[in-house]
N, C-alpha and C. Protein backbone atom coordinates (compact mmCIF):
# COMPACT_ATOMS: atom_id res chain seq x y z
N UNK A 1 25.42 -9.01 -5.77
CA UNK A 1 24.37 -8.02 -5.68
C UNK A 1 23.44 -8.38 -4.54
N UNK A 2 22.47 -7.56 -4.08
CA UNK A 2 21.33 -7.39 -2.97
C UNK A 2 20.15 -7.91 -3.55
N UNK A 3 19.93 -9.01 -2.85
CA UNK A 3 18.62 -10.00 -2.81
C UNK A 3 17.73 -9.84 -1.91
N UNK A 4 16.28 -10.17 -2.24
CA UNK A 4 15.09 -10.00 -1.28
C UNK A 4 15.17 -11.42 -0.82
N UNK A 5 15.27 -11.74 0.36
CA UNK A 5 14.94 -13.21 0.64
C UNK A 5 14.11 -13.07 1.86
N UNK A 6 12.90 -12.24 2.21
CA UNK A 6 11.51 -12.57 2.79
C UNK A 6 10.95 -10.91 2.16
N UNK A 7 9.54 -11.50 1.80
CA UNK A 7 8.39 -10.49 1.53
C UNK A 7 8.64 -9.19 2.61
N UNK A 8 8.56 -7.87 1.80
CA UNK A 8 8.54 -6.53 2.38
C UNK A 8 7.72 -6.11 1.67
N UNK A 9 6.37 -5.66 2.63
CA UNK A 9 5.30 -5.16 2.42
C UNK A 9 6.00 -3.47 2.01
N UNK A 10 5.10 -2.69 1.12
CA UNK A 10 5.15 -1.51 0.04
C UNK A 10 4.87 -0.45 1.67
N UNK A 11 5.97 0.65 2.05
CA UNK A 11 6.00 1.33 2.94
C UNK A 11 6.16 1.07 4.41
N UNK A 12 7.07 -0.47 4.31
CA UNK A 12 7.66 -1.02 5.36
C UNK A 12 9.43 -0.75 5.12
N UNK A 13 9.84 -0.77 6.44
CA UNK A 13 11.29 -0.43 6.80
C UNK A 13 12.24 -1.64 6.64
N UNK A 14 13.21 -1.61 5.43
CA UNK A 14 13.95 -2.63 5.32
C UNK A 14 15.08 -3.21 6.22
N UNK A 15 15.03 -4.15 7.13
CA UNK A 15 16.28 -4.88 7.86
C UNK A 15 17.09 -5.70 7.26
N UNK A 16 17.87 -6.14 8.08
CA UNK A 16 19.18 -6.89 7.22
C UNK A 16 18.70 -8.35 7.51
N UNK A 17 17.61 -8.90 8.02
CA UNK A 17 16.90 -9.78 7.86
C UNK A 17 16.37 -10.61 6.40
N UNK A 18 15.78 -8.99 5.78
CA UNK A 18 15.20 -9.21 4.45
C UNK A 18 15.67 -9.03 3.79
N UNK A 19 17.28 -9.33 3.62
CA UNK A 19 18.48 -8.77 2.53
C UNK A 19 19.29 -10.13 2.32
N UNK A 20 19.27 -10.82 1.37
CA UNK A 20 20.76 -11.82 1.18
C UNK A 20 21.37 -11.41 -0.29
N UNK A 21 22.64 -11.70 -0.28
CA UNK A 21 23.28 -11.87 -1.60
C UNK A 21 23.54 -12.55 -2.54
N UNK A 22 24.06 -12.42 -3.80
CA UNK A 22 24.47 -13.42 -4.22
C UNK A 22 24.62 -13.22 -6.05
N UNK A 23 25.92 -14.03 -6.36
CA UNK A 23 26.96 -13.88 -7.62
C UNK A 23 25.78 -13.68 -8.70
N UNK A 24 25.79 -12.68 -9.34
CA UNK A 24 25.11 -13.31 -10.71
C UNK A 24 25.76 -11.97 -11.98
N UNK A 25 25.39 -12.41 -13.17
CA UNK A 25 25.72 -11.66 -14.25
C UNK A 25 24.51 -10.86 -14.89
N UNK A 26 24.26 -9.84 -15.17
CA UNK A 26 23.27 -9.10 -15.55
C UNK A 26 23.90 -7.84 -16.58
N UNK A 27 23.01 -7.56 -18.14
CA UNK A 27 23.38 -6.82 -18.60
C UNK A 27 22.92 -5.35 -17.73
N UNK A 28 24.11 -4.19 -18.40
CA UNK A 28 24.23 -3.06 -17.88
C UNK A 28 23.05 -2.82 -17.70
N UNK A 29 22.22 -2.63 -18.49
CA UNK A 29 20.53 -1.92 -18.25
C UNK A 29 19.85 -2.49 -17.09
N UNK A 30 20.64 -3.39 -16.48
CA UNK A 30 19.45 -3.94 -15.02
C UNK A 30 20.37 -3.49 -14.29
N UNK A 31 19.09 -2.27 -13.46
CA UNK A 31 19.60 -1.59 -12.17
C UNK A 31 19.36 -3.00 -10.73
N UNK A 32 20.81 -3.33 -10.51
CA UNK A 32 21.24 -3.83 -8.99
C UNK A 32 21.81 -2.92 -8.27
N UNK A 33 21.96 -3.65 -7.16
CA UNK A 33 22.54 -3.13 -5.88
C UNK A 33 23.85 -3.59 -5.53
N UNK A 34 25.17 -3.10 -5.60
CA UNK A 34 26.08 -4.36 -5.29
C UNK A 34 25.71 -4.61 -4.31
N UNK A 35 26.44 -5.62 -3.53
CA UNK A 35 26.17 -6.83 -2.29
C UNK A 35 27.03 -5.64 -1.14
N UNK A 36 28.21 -4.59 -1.51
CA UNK A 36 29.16 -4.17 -0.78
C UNK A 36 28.23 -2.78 -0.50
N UNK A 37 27.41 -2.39 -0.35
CA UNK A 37 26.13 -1.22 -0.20
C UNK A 37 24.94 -1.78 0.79
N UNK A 38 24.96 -2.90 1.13
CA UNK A 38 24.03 -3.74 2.00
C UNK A 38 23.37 -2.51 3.22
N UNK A 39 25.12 -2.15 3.93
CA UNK A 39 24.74 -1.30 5.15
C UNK A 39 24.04 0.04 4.52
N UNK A 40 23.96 0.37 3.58
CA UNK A 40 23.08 1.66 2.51
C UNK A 40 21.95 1.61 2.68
N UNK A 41 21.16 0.04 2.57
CA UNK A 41 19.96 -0.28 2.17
C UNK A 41 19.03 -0.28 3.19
N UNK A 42 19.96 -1.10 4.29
CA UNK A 42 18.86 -1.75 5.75
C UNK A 42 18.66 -0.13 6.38
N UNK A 43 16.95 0.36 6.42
CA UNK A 43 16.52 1.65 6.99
C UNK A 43 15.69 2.32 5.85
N UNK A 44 15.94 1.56 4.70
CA UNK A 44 15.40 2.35 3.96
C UNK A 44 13.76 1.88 3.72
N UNK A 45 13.11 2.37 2.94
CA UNK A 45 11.13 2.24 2.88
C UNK A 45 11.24 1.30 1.50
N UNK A 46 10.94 0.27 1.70
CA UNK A 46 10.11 -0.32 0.44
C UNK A 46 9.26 0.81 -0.59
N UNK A 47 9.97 0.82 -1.69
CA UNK A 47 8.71 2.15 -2.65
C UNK A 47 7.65 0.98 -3.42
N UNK A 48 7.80 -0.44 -3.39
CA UNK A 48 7.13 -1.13 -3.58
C UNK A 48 6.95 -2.21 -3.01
N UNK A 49 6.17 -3.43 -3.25
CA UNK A 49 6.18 -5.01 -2.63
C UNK A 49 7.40 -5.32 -3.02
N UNK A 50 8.30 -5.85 -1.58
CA UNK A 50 9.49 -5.95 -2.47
C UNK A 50 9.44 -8.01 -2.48
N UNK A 51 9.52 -9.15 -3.85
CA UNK A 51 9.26 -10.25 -3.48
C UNK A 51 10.71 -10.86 -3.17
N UNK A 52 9.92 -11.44 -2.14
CA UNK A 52 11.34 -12.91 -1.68
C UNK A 52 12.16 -13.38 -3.27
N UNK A 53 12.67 -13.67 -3.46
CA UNK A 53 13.64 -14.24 -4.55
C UNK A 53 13.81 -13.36 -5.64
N UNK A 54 13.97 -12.17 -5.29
CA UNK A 54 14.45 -11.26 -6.35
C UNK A 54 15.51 -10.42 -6.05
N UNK A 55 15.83 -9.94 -7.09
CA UNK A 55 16.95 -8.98 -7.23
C UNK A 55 16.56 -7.69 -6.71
N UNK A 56 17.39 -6.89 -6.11
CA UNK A 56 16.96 -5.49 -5.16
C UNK A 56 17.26 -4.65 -6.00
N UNK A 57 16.55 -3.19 -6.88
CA UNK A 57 17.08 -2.52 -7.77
C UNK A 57 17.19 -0.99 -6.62
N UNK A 58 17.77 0.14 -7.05
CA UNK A 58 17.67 1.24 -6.67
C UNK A 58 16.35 1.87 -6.68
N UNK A 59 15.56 1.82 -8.10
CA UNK A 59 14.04 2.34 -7.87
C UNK A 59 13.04 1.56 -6.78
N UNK A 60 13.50 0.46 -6.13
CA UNK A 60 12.87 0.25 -5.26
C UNK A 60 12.64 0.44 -3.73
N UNK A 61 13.50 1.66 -3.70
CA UNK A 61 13.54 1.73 -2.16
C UNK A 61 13.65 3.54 -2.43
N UNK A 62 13.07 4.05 -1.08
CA UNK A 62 13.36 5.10 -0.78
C UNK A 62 13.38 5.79 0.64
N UNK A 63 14.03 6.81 0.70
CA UNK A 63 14.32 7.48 1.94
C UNK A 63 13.36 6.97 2.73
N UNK A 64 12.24 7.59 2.79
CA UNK A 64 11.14 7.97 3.57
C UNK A 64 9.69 7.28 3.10
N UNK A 65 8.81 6.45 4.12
CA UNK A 65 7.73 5.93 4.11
C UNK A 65 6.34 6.37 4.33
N UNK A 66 5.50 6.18 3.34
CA UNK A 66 3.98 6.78 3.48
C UNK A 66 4.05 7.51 4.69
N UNK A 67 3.28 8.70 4.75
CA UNK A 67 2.86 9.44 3.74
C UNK A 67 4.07 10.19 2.54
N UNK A 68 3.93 10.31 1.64
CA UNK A 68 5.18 10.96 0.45
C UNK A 68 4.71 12.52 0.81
N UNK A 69 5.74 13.16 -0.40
CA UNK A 69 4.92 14.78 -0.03
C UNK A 69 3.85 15.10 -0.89
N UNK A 70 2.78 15.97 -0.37
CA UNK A 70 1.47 16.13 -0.58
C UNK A 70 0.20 15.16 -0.69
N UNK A 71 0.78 14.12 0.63
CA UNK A 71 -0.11 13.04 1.11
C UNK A 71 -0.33 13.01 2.13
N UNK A 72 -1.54 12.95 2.77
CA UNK A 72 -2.05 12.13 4.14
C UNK A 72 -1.90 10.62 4.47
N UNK A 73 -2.20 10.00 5.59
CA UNK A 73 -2.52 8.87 5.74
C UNK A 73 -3.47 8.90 6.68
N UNK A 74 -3.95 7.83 6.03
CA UNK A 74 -5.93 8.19 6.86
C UNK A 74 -6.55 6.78 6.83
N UNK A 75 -6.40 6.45 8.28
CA UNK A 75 -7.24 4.66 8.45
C UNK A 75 -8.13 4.86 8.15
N UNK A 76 -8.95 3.81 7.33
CA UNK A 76 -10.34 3.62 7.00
C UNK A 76 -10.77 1.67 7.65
N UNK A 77 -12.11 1.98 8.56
CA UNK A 77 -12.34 0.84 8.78
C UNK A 77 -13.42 0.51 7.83
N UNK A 78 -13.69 -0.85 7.15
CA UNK A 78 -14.17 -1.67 6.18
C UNK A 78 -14.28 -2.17 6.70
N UNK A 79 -15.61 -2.86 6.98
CA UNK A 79 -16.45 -4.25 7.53
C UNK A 79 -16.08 -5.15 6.03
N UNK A 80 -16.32 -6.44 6.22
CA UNK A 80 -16.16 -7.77 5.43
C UNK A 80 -17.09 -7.63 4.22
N UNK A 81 -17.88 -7.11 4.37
CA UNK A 81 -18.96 -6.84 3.25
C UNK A 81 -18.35 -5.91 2.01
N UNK A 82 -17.49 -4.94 3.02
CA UNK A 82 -17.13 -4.05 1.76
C UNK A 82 -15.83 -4.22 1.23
N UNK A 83 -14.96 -5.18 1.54
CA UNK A 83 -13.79 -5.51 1.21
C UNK A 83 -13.98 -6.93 -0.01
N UNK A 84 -12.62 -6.35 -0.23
CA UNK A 84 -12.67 -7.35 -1.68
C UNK A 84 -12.55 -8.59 -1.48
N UNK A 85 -13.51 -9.69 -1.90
CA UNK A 85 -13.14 -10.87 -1.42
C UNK A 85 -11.33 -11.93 -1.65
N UNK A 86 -10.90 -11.25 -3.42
CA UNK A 86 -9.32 -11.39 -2.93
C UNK A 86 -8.21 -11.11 -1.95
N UNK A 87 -8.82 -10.51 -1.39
CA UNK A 87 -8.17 -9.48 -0.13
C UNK A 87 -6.94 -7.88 -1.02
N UNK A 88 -6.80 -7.46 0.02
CA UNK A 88 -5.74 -6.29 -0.53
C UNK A 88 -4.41 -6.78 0.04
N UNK A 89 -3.43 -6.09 -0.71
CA UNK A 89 -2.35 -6.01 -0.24
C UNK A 89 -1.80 -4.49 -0.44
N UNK A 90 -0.43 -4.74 0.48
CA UNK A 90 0.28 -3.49 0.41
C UNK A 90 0.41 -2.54 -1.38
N UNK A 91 0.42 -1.36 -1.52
CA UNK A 91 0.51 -0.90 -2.65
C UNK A 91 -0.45 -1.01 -3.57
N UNK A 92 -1.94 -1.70 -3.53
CA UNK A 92 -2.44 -1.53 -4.57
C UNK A 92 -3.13 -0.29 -4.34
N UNK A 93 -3.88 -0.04 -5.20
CA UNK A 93 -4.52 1.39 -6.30
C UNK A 93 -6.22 1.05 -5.76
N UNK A 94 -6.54 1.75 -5.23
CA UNK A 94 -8.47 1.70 -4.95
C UNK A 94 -8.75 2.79 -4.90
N UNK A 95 -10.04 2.98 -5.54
CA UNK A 95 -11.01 4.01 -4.82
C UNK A 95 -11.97 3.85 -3.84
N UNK A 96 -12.33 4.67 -2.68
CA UNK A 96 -12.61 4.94 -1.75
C UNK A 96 -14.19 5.96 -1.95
N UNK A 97 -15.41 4.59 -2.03
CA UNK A 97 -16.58 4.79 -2.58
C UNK A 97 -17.58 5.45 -1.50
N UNK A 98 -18.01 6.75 -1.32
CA UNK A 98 -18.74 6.84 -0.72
C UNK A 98 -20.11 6.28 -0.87
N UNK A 99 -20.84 5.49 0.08
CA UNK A 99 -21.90 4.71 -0.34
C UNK A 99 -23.04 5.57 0.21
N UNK A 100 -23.99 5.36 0.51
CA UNK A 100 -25.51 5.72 0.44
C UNK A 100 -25.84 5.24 2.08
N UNK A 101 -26.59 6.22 2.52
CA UNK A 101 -27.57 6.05 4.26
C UNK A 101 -28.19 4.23 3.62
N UNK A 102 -28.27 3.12 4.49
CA UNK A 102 -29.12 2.51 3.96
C UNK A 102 -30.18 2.65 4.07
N UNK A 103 -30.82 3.77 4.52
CA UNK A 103 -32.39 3.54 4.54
C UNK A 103 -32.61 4.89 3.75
N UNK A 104 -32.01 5.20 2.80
CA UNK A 104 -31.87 6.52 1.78
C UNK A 104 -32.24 5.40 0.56
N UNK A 105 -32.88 6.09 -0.51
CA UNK A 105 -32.84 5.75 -1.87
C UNK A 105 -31.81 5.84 -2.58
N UNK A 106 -31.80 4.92 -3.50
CA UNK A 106 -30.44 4.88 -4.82
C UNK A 106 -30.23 6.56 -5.26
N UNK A 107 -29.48 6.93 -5.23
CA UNK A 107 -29.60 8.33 -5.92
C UNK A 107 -29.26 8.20 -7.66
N UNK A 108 -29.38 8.63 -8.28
CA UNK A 108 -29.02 8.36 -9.50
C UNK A 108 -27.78 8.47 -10.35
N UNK A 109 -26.68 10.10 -9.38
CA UNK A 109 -25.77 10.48 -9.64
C UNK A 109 -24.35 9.21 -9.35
N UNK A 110 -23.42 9.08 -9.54
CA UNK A 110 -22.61 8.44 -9.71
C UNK A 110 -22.04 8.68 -7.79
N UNK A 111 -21.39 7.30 -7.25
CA UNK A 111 -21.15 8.09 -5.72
C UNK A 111 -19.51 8.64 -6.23
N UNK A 112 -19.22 9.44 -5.01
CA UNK A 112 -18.39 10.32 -4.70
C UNK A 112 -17.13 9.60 -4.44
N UNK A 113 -15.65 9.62 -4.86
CA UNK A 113 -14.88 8.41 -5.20
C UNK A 113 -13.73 9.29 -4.88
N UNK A 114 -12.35 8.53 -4.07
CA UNK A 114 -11.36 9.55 -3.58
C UNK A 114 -10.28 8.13 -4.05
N UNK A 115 -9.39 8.65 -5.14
CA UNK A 115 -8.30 7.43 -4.87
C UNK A 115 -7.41 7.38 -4.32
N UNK A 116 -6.83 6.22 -3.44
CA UNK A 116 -5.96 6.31 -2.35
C UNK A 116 -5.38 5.06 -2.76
N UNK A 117 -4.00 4.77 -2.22
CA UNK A 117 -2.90 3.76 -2.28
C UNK A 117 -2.83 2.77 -0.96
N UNK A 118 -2.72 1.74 -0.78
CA UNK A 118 -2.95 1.17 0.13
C UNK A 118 -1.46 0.39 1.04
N UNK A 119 -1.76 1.15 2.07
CA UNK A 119 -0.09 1.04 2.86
C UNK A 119 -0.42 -0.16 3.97
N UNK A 120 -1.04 -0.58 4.50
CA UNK A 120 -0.75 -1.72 5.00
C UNK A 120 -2.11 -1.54 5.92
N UNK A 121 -2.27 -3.19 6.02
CA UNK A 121 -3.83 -3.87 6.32
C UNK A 121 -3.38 -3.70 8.30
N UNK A 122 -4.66 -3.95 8.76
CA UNK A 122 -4.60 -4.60 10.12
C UNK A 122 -5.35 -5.76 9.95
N UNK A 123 -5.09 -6.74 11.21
CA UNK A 123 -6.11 -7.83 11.16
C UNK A 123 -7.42 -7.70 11.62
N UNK A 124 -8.02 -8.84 10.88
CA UNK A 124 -9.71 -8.48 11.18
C UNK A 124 -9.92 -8.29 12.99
N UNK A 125 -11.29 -7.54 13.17
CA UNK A 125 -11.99 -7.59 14.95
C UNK A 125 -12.74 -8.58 14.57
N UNK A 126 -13.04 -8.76 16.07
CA UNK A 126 -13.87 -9.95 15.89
C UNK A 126 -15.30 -9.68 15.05
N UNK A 127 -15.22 -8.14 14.78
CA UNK A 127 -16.65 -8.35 14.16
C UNK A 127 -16.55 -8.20 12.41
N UNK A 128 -15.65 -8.55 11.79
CA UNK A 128 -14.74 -8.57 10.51
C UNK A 128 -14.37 -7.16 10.25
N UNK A 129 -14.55 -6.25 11.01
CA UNK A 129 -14.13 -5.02 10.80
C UNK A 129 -12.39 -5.00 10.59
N UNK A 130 -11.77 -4.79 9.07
CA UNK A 130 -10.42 -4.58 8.74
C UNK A 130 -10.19 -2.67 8.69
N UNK A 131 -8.79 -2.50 9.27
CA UNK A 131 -8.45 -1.19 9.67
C UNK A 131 -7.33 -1.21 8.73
N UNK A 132 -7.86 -0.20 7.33
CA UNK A 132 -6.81 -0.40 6.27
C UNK A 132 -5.99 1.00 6.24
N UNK A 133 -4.70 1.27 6.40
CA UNK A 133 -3.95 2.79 6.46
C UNK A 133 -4.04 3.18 4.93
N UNK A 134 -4.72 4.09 4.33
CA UNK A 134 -4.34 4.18 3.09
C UNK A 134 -3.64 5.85 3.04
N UNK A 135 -2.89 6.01 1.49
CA UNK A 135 -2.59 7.40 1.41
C UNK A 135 -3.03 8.07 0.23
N UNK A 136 -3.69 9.27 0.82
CA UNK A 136 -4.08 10.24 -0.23
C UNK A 136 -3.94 11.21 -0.49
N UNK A 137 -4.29 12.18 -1.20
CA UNK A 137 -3.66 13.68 -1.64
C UNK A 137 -3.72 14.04 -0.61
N UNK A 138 -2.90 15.01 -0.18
CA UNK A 138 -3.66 15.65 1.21
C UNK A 138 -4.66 16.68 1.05
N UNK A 139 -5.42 17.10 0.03
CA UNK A 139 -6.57 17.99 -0.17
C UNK A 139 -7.86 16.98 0.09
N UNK A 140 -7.50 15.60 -0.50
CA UNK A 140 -8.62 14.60 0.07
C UNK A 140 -8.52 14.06 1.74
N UNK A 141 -7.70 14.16 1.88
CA UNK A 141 -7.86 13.65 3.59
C UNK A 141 -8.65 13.63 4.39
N UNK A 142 -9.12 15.21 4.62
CA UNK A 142 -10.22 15.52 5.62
C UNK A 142 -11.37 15.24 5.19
N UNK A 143 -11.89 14.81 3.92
CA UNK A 143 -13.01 14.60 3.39
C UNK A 143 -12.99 12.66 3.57
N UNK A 144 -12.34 12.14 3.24
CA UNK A 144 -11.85 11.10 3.65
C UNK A 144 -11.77 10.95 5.04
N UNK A 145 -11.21 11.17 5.68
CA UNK A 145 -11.73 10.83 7.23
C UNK A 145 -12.93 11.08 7.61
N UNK A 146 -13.83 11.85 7.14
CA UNK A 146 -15.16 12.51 7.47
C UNK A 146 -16.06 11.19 6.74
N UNK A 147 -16.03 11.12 5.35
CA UNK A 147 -16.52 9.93 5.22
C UNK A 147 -16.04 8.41 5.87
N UNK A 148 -15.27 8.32 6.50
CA UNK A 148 -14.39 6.93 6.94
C UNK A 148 -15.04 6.72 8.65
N UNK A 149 -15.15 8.13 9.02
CA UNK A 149 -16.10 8.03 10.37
C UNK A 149 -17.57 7.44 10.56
N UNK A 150 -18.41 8.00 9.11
CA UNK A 150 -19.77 7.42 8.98
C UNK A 150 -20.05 6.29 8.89
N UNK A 151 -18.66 5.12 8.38
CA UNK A 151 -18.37 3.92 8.07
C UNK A 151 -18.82 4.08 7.01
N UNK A 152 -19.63 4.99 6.42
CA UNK A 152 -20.46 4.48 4.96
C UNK A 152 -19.52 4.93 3.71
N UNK A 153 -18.53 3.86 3.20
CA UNK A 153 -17.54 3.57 2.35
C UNK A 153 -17.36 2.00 2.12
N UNK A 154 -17.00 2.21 0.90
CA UNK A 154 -16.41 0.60 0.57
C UNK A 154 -14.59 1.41 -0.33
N UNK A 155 -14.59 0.27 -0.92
CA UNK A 155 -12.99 0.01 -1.73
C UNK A 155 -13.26 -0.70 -2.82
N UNK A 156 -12.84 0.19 -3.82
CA UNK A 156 -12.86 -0.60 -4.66
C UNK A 156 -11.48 -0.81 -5.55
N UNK A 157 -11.09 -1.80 -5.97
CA UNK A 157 -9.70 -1.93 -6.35
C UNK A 157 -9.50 -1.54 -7.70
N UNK A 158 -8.17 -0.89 -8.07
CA UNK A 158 -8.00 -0.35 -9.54
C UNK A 158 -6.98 -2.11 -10.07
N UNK A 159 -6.62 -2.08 -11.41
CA UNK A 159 -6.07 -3.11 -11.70
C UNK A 159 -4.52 -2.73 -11.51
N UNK A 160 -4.04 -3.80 -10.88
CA UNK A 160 -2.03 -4.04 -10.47
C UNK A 160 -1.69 -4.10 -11.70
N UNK A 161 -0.17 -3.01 -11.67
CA UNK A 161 0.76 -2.79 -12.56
C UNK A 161 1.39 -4.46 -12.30
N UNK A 162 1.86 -4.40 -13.83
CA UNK A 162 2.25 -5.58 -13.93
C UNK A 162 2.29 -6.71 -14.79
């Protein structure tokens, strides 16, 4: 069967790099890949983190990479302040907090919150500014980029399946 043997980030393109094989026995109910389908696999999108030392199933891969249908993808830059100090990775679950003018008062109402999936980080600028691609409905997009321009947003993370 088809093995992960290096980390593939969630809406990255699989090579035959990140593919090895190898003998094992598994009852019927665990979806593998045989090893003889290899040339099937390399091209296809990670539908999740796929980890180094695991088994490659069919629900984990698909045709086509972020955006899916009835999604945008929409960079949002996050200064260091507003990012999570665990850091993010590919595929997790956040909402996308619209924050407050700082020289505006607390308002009392709850802020304005868009949830989006998180497809892959850039590295920090020198001024800790991280450029994160995330994907969202596409009815949120344009409202999402509009807030993502003001910079005034943070992230906040939902909890990993798992």
């Amino acid at each position: 069967v088809i093995t992960v043997v290096r980390e593939v980030p969630y809406g990255s393109v699989v090579t035959e790099a990140d593919l090895g094989t190898t003998n094992v026995s598994v009852d019927a109910t665990v979806q593998t890949i045989p090893a003889n389908e290899a040339s099937n696999v390399v091209g296809s999108v990670a539908a999740t983190n796929l980890v180094a030392g695991s088994l490659l199933g069919p629900a984990q891969l698909t045709a086509v990479g972020p955006p899916g249908p009835d999604e945008v993808l929409v960079a949002v830059a996050i200064p260091a302040t507003r990012m999570p100090a665990g850091g993010l990775q590919a595929a997790d679950q956040v909402l996308v907090v619209d924050t407050p003018n700082p020289d505006a008062a607390p308002s009392g109402a709850p802020p304005g919150t868009i949830p989006a999936t998180v497809v892959r980080l850039g590295p920090a600028d020198v001024n800790g500014i991280t450029v994160v691609d995330v994907t969202v409905a596409t009815g949120d997009g344009p409202a999402l980029a509009a807030r993502s321009a003001t910079g005034r947003i943070a992230l906040v993370v939902q909890p990993r399946d798992g």
